[in-house]
N, C-alpha and C. Protein backbone atom coordinates (compact mmCIF):
# COMPACT_ATOMS: atom_id res chain seq x y z
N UNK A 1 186.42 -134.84 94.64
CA UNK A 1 185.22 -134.61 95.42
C UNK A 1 185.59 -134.81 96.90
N UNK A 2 185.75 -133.73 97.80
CA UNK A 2 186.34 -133.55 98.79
C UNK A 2 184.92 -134.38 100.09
N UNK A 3 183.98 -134.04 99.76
CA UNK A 3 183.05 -134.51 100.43
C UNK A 3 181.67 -135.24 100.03
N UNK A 4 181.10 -135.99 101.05
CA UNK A 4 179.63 -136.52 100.24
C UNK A 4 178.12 -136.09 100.95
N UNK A 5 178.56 -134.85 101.25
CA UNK A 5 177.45 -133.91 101.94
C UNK A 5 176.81 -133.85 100.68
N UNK A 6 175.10 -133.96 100.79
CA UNK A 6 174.49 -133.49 99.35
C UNK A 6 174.57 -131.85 99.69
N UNK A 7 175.66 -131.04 99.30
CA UNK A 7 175.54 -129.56 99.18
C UNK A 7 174.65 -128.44 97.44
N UNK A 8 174.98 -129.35 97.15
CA UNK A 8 173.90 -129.28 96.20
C UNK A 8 172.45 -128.62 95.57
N UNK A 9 171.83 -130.03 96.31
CA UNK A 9 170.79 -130.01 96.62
C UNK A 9 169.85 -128.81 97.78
N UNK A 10 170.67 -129.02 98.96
CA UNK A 10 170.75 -128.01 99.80
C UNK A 10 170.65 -126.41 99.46
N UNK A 11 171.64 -126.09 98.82
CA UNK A 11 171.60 -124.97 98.18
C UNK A 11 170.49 -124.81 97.30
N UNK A 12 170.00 -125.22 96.83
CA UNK A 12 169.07 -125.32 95.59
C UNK A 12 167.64 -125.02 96.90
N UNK A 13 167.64 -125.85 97.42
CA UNK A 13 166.68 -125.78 98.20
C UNK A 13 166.42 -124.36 99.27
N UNK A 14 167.56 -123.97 100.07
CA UNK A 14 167.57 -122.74 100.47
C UNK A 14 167.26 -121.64 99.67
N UNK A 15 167.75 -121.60 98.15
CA UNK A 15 167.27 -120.86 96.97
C UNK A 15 165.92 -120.58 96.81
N UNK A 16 165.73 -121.71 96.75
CA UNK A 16 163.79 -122.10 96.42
C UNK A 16 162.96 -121.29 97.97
N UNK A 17 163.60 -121.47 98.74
CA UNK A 17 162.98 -121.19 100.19
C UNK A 17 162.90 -119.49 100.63
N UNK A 18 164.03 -119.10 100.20
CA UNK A 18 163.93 -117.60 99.83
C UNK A 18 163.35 -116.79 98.74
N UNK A 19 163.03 -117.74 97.86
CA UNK A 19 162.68 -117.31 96.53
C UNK A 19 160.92 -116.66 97.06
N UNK A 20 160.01 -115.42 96.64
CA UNK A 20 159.18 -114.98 96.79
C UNK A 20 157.89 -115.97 96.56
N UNK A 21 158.23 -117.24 95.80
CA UNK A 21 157.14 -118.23 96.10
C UNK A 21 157.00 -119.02 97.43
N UNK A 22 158.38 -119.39 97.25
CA UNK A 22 159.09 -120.34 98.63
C UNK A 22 158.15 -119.51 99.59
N UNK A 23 158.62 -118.46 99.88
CA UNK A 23 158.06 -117.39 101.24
C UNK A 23 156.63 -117.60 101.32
N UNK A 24 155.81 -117.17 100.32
CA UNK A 24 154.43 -117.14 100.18
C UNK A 24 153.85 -118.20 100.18
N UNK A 25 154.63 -119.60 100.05
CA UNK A 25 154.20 -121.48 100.17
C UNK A 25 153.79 -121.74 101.68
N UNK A 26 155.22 -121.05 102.15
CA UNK A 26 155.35 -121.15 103.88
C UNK A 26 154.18 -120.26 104.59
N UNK A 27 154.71 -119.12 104.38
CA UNK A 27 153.80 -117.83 104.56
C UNK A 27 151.99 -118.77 104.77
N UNK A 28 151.49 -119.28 103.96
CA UNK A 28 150.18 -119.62 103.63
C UNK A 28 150.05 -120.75 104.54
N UNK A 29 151.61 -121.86 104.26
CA UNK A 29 150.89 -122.91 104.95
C UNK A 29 150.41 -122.99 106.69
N UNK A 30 151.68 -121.80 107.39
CA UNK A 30 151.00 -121.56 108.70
C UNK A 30 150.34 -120.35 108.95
N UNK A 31 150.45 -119.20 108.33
CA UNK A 31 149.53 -118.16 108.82
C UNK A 31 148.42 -117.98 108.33
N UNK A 32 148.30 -118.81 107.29
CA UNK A 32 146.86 -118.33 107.02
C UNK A 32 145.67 -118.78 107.39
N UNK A 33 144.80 -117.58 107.05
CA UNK A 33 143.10 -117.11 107.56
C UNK A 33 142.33 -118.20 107.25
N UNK A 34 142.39 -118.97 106.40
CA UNK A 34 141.33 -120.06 105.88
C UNK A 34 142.00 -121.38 106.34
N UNK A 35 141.50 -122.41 106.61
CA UNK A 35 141.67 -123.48 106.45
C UNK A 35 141.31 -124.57 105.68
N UNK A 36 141.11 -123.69 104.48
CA UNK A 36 141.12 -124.85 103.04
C UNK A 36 142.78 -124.05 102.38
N UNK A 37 142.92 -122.95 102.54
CA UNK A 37 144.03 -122.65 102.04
C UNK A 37 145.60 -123.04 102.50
N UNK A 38 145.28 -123.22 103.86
CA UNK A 38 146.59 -123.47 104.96
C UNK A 38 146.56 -125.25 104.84
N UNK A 39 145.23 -126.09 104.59
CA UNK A 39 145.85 -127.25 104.33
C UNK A 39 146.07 -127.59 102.97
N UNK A 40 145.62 -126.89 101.94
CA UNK A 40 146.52 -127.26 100.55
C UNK A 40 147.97 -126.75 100.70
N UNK A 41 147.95 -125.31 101.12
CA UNK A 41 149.10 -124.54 100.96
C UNK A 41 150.38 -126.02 102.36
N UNK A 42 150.14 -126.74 103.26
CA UNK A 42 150.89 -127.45 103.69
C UNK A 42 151.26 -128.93 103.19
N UNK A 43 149.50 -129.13 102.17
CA UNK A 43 150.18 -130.22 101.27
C UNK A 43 151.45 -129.82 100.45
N UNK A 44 151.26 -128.47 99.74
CA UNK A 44 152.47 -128.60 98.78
C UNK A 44 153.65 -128.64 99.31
N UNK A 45 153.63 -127.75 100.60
CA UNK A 45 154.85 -127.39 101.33
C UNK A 45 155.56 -129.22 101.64
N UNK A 46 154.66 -130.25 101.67
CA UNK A 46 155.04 -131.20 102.33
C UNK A 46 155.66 -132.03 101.11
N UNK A 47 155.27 -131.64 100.27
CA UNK A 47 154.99 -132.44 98.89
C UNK A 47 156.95 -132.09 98.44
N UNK A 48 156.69 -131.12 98.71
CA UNK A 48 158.17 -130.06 97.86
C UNK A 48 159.24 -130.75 98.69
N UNK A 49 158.96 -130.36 100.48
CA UNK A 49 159.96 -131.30 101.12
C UNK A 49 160.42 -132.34 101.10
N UNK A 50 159.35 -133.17 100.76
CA UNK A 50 159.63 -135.13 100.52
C UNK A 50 160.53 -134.78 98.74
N UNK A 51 160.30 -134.44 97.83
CA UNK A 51 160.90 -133.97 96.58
C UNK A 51 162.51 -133.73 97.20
N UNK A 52 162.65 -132.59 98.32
CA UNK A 52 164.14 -131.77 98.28
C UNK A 52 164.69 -133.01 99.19
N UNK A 53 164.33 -133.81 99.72
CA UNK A 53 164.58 -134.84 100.56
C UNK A 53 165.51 -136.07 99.62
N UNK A 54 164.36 -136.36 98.83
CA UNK A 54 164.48 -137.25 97.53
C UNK A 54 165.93 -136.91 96.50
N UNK A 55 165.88 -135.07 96.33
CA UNK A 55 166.84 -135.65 95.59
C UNK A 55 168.51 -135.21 96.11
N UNK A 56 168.20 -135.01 97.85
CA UNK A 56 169.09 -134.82 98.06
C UNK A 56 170.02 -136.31 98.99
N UNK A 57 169.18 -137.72 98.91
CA UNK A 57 169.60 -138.70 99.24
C UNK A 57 169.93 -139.07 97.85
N UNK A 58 169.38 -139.00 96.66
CA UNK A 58 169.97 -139.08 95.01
C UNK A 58 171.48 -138.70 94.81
N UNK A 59 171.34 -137.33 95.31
CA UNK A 59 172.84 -136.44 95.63
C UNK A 59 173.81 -137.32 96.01
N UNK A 60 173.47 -137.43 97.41
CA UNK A 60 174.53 -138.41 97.91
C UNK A 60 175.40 -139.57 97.97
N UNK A 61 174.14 -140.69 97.67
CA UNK A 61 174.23 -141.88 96.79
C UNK A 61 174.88 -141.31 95.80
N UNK A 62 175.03 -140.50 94.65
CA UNK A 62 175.74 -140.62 93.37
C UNK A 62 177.41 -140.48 94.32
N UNK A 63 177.13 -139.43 95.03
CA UNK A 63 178.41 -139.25 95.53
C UNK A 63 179.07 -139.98 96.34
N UNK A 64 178.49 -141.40 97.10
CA UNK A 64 179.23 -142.21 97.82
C UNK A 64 179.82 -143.35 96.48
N UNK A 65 179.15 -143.66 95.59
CA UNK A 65 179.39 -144.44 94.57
C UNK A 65 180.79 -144.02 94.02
N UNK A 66 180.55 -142.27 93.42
CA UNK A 66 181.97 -141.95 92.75
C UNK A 66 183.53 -142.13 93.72
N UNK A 67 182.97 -141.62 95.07
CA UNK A 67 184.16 -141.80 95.81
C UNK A 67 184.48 -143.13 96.43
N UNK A 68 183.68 -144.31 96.27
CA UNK A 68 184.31 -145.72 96.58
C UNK A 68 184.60 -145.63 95.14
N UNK A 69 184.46 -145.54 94.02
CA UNK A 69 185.12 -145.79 92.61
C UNK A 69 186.39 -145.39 92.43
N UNK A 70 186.73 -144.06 93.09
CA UNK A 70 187.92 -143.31 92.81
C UNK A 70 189.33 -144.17 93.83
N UNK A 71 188.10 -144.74 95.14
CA UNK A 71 189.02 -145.11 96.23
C UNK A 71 189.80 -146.26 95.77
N UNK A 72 188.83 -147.24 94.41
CA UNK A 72 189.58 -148.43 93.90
C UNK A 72 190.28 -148.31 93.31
N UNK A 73 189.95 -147.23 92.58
CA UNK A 73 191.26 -147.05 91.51
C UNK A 73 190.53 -147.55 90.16
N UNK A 74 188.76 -148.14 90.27
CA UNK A 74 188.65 -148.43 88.88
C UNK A 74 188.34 -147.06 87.82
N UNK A 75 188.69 -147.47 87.05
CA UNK A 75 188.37 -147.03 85.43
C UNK A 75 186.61 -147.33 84.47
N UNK A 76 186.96 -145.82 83.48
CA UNK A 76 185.58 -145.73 83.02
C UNK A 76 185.32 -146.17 81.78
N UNK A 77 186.15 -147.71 81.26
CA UNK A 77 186.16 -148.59 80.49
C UNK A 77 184.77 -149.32 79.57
């Protein structure tokens, strides 16, 4: 594991963000006409972010753990 960038996660998330929901989440939460729709549509948007946030400090943490493990030299005993 060359690095402990959560790339991952990231990707997953840019996925989701292009994906025709992703667009239409965003799409709603600032352009739109209503304002019962633009503040649900920014709860979720906010909701999803704190989520891609979440599991991309998860990401990392797993990955600072494996690479101080590898750095000791311990074993999966």
């Amino acid at each position: 594991m060359p690095t402990r960038w959560p790339w991952l996660s990231l990707l997953l998330l840019i996925v989701i963000v292009i994906s025709p929901l992703g667009r239409e989440i965003i799409h709603d939460a600032f352009f739109s006409g209503e304002a019962l729709s633009r503040n649900i549509a920014q709860f979720m948007l906010y909701i999803g972010l704190g989520i891609a946030v979440l599991i991309a400090v998860l990401e990392w943490l797993v990955r600072l753990v494996i690479s101080r493990r590898r750095a000791r030299g311990a074993s999966t005993r």
